[in-house]
Protein backbone atom coordinates (compact mmCIF):
# COMPACT_ATOMS: atom_id res chain seq x y z
CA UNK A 1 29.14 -28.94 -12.80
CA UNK A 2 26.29 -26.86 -13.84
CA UNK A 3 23.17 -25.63 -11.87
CA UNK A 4 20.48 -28.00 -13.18
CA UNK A 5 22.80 -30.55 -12.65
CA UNK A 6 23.99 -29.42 -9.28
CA UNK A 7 20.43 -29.20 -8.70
CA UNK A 8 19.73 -32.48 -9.83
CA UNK A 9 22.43 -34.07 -7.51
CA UNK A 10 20.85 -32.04 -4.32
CA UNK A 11 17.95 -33.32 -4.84
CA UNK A 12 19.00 -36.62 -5.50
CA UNK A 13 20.62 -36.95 -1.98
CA UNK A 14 17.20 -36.22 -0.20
CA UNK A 15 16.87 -40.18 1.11
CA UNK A 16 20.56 -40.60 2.47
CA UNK A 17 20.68 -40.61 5.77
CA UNK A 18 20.63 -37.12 7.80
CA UNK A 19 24.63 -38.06 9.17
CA UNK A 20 25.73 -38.36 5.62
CA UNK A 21 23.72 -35.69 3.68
CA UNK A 22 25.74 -32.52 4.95
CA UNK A 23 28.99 -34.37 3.47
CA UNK A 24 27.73 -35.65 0.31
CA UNK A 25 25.68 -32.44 -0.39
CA UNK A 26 28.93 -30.43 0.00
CA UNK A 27 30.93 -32.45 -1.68
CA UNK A 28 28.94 -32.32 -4.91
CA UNK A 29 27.12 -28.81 -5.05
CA UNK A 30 30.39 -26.62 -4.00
CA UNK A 31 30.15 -23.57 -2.04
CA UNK A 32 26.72 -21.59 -1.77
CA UNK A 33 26.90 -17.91 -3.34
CA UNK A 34 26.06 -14.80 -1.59
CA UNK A 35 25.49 -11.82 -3.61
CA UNK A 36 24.83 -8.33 -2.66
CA UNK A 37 25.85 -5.03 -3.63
CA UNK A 38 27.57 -3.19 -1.47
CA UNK A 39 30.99 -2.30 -0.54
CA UNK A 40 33.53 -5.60 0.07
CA UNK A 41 35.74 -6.08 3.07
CA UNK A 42 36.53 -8.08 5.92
CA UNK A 43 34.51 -9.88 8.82
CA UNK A 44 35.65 -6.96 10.91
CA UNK A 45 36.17 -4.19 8.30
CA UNK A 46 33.70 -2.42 6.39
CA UNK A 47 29.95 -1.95 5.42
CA UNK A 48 28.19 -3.99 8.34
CA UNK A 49 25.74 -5.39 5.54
CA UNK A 50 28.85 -7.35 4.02
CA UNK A 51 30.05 -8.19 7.65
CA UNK A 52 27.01 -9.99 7.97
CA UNK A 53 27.26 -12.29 5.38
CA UNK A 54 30.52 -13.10 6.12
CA UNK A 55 30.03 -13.83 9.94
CA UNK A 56 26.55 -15.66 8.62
CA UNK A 57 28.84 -17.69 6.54
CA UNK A 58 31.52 -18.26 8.96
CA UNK A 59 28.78 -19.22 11.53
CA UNK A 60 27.36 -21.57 9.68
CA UNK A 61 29.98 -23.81 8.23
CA UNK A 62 30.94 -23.98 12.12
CA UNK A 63 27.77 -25.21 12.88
CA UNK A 64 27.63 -27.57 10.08
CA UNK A 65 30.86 -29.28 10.79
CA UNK A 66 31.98 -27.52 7.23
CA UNK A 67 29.52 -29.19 5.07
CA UNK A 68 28.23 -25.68 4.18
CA UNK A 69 30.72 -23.40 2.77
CA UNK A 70 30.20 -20.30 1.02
CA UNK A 71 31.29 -17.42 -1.36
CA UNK A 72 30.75 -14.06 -0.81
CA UNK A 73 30.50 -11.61 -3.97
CA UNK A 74 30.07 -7.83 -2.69
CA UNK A 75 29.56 -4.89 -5.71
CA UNK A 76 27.06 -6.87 -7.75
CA UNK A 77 30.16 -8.95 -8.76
CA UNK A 78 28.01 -12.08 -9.17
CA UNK A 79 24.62 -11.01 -10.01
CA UNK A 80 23.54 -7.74 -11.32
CA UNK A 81 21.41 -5.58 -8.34
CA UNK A 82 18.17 -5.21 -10.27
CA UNK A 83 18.40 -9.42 -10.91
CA UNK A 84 19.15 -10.57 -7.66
CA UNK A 85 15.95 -11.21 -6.36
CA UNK A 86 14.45 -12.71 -9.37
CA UNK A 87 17.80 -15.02 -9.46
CA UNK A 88 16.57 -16.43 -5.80
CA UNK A 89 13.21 -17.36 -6.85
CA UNK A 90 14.91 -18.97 -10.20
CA UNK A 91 17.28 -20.86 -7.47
CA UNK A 92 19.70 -19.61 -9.85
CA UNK A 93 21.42 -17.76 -7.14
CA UNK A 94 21.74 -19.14 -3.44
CA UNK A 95 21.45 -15.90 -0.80
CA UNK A 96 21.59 -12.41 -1.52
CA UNK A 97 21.37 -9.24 1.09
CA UNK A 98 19.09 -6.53 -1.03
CA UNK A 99 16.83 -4.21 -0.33
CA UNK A 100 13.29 -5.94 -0.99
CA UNK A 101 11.30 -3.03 -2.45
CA UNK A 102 13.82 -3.22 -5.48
CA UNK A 103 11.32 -6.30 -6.37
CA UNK A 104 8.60 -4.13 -6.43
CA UNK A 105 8.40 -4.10 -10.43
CA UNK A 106 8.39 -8.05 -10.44
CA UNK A 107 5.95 -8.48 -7.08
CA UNK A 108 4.44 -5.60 -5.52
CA UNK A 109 3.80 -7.18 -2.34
CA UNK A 110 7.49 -6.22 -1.45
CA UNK A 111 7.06 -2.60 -1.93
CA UNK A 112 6.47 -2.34 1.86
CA UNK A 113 10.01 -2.91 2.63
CA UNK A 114 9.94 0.95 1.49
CA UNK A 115 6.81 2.67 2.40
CA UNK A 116 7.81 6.20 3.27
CA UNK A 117 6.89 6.11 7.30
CA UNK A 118 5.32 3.06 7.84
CA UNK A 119 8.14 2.02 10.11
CA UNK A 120 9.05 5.07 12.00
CA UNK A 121 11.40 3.12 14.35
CA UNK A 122 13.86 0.34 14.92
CA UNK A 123 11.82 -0.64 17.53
CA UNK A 124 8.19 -1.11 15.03
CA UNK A 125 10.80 -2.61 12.62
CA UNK A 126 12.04 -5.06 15.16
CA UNK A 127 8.54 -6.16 15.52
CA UNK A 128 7.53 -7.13 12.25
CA UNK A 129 9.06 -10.92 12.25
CA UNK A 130 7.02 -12.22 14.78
CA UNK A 131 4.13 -10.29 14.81
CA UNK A 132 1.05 -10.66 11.67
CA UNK A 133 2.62 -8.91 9.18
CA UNK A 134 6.25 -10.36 9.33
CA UNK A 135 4.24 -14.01 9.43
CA UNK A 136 2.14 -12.66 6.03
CA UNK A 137 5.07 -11.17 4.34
CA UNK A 138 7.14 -14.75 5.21
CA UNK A 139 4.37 -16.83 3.61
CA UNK A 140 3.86 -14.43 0.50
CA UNK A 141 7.75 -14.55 0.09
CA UNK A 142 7.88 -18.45 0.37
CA UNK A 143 4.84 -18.68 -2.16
CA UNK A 144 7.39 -17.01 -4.52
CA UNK A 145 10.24 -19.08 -4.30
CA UNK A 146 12.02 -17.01 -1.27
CA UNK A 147 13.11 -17.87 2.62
CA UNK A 148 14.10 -15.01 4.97
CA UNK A 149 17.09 -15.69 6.95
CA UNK A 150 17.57 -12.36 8.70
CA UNK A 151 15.24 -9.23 9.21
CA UNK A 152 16.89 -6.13 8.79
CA UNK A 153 15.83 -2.56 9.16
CA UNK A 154 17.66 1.17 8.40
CA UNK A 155 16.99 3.98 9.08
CA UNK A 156 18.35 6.48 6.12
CA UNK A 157 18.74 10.05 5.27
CA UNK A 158 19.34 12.42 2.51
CA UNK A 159 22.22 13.52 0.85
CA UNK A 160 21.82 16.49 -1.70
CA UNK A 161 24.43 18.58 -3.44
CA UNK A 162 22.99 22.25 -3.63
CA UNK A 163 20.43 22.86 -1.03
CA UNK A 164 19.07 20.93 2.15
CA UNK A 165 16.13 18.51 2.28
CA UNK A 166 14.07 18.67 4.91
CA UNK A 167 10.89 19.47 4.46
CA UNK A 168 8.99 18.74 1.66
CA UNK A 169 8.76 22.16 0.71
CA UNK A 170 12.45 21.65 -0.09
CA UNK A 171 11.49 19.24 -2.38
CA UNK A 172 10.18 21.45 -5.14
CA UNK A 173 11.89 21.13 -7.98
CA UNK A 174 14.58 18.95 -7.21
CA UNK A 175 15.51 15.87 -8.86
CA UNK A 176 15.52 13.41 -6.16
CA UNK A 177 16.00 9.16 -5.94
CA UNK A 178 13.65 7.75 -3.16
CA UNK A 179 14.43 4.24 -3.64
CA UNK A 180 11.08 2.96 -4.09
CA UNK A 181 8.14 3.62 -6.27
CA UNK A 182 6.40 5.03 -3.13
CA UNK A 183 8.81 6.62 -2.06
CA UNK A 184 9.33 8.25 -5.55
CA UNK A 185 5.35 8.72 -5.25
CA UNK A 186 5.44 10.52 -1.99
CA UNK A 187 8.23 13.28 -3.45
CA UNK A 188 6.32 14.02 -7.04
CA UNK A 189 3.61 14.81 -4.30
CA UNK A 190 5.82 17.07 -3.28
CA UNK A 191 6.95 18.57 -6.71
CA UNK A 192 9.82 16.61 -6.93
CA UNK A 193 11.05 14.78 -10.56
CA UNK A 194 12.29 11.33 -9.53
CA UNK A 195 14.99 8.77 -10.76
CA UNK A 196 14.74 5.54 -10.25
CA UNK A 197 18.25 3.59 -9.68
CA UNK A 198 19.77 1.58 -6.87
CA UNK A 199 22.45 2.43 -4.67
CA UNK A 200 25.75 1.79 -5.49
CA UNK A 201 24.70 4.43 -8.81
CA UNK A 202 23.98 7.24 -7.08
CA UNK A 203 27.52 8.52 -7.07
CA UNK A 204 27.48 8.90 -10.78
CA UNK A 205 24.00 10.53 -10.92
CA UNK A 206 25.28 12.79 -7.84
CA UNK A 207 28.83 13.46 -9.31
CA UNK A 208 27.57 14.51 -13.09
CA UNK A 209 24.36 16.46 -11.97
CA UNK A 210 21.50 14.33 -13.14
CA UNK A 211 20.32 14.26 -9.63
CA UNK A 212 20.15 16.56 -6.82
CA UNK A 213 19.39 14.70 -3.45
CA UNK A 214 19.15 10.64 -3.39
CA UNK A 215 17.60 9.07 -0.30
CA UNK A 216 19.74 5.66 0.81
CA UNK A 217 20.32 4.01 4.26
CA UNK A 218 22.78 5.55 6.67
CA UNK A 219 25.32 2.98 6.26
CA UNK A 220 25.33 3.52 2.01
CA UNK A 221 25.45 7.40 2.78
CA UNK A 222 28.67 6.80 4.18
CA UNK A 223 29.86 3.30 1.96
CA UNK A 224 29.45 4.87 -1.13
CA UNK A 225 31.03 8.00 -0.16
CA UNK A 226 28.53 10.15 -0.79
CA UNK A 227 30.13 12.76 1.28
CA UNK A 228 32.22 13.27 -1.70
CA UNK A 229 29.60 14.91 -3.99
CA UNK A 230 27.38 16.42 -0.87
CA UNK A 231 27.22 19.57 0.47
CA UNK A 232 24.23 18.91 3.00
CA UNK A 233 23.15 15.51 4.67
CA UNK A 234 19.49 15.36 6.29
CA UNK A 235 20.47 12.63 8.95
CA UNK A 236 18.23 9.75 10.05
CA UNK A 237 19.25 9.54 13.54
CA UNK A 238 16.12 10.46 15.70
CA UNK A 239 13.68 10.31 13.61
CA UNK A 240 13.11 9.27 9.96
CA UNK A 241 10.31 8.74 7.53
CA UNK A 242 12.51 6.24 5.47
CA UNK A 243 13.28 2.93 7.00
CA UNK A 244 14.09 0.35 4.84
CA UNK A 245 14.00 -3.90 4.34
CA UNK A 246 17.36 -5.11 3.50
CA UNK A 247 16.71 -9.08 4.25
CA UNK A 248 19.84 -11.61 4.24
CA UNK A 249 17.30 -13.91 1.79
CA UNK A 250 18.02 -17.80 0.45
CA UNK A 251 16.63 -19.60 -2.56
CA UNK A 252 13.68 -21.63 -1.02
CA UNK A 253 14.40 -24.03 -3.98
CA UNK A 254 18.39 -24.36 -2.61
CA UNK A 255 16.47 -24.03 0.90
CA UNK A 256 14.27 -26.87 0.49
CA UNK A 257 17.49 -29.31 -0.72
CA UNK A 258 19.50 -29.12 2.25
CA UNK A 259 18.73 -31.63 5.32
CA UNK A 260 16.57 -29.98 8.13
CA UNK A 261 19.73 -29.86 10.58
CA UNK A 262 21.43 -27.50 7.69
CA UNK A 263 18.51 -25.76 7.22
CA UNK A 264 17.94 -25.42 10.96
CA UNK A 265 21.60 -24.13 11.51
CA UNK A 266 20.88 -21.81 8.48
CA UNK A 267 17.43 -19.86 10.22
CA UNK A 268 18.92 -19.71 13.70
CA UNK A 269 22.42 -18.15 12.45
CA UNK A 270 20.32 -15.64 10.26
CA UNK A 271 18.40 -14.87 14.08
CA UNK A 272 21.16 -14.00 15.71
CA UNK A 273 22.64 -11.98 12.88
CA UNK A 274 19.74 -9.57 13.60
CA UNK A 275 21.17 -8.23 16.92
CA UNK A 276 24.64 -6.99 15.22
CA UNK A 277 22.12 -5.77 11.92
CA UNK A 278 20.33 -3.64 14.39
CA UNK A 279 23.36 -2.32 16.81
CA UNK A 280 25.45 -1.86 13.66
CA UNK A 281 22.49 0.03 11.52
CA UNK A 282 22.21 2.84 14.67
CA UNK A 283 25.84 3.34 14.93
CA UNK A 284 26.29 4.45 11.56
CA UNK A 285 23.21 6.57 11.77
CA UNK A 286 24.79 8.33 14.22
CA UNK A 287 28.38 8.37 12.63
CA UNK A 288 27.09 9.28 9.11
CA UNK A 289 26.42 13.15 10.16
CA UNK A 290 30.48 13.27 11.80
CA UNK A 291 31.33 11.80 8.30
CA UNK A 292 29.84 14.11 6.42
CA UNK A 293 30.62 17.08 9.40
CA UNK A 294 34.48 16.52 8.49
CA UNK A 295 33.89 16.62 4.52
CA UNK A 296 32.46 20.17 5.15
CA UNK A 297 29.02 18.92 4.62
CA UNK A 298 25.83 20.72 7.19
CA UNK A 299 23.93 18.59 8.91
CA UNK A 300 20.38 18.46 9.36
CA UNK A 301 18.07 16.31 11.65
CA UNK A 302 14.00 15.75 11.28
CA UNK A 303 12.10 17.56 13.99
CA UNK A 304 8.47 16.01 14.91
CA UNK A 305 6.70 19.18 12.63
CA UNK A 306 9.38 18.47 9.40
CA UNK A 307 8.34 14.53 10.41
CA UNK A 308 4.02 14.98 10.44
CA UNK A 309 4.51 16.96 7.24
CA UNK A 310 5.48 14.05 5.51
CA UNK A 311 3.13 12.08 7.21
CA UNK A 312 0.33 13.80 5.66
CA UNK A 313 1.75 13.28 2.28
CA UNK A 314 2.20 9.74 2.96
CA UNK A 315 -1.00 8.78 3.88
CA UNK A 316 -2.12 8.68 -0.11
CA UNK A 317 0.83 6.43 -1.10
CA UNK A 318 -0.28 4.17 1.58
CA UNK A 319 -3.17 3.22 0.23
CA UNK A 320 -2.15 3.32 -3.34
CA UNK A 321 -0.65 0.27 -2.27
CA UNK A 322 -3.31 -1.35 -0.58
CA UNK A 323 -5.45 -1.13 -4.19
CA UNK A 324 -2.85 -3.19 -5.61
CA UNK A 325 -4.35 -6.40 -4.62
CA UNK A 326 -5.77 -8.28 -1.68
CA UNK A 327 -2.00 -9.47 -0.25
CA UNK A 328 -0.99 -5.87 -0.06
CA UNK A 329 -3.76 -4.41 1.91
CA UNK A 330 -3.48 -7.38 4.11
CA UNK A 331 0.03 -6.40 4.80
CA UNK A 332 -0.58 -2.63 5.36
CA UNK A 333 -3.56 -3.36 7.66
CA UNK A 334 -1.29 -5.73 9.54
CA UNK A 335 1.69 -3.24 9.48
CA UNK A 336 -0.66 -0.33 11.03
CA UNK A 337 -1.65 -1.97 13.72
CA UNK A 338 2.28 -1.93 15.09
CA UNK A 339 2.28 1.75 14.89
């Protein structure tokens, strides 16, 4: 069957009644599809961030008496990285677990998933769902076609191949990946070139040369193996400038097909997959430097100075974002008042 009739059927089944929907909806749509780009393994092996789809997955069909089912495709094996988030809004693709400020090209708003030290800590990050900005950045997300199922936050670091990054002195001259334009923004400040490329591609870049130091969560410093091609690893256990949005997300047009118990099981699953995000996220910050320790790699953690020197060059990129448009300084005037 394919998607615009698949979609056609879900939407069909909208007036049967609530104890036959979950059936009849599974029974003609197939298992939903979540995409994301990281490492594959098992519900108890591997990158948390795939873990966590496949517990949310296993969760849910439990809770749902198996009329939701799902597929899980880790390594962009489904939908390309850079096209995942406009293939949720397109309902073209059901969930996907991506960092948000990779949409920042197709909706600036989402930039401030990466805004270098905005969110300073798990504990602002943990904040942001309930409080005005999480509730702005919801709405602004649902107005383009996306539903949140699980806030998640991490903290990263820096892995470089010749010389340490710590301060942005160390910056000069490097070629460096931030991982967001403002990011990117914040190190040309600091007389940095910049490359702009997800994740799982920094390996290449790394391994050939064509970058120097790329800036990724804790857990993708050690999923991707980074190690490998590293001979220094800024950690960002402690303190970090770079925190960064990696949402489980759904399709509010998939979303809005299901009956309210499915969608219901759906939201409170994605809650309670926040907990293990969080626990899971700090662990690896703190077993990324003994990873990279044992490859031979030195180790280097932010101090507060190292920290308020990238503060200061923050500040600008801030509120280049802000002048993007009225949603955006909305969203950085609600996110400051966490700090």
């Amino acid at each position: 069957m394919n998607l615009s009739r698949r979609r056609l059927v879900a939407g069909s089944l909208a007036a049967i009644p609530l104890a036959f929907a979950g059936s009849s909806v599974r029974a003609q749509t197939g298992a939903l599809k979540i995409s994301h780009q990281f490492p594959g393994g098992t519900i108890d092996q591997g990158d948390f961030r795939d873990r966590l789809t496949r517990k949310f997955a296993q969760e849910v069909e439990k809770r749902t008496g198996g009329a939701l089912k799902f597929d899980i495709y880790p390594n962009s094996s489904l939908v390309k990285v850079n096209s995942q988030f406009s293939a949720l809004r397109r309902g073209a693709l059901d969930f996907s677990l991506v960092p948000l400020s990779y949409a920042g090209g197709e909706v600036a708003e989402t930039n401030i998933g990466l805004l270098p030290a905005l969110v300073p800590s798990y504990e602002v990050g943990s904040r942001w769902k309930d409080a005005e900005v999480g509730k702005l950045l919801a709405q602004i997300l649902a107005e383009k076609g996306i539903v949140v199922v699980s806030w998640i936050w991490q903290a990263g670091g820096v892995a470089s191949r010749a010389k340490p990054l710590v301060t942005p002195d160390d910056a000069k001259g490097m070629k460096v990946r931030g991982g967001s334009r403002e990011m990117d923004m914040m190190f040309k400040e600091a007389g940095a070139s910049v490359l702009s490329l997800p994740s799982n591609e920094i390996y290449a870049a790394m391994q050939t040369g064509a970058m120097d130091a790329a800036l990724t969560s804790s857990t993708s410093l050690i999923s991707f193996r980074l190690e490998e091609v590293s001979k220094n690893l800024t950690s960002g256990r402690g303190k970090s400038y770079w925190f960064m949005f990696e949402p489980l997300m759904m399709s509010k047009q998939i979303f809005d097909k299901l009956p309210k118990a499915q969608q219901d099981a759906i939201m409170a699953v994605g809650a309670e997959m926040e907990k293990f995000a969080v626990e899971s996220a700090k662990a690896d910050d703190i077993a990324v430097a003994s990873v990279y320790v044992k490859a031979g790699a030195k180790v280097y953690d932010l101090d507060d100075a190292a920290l308020a020197k990238w503060q200061v060059l923050a500040k600008p990129v801030w509120k280049d974002y802000a002048d993007k448009n009225e949603n955006c300084a909305k969203l950085l005037a609600a996110a400051q008042k966490l700090l």
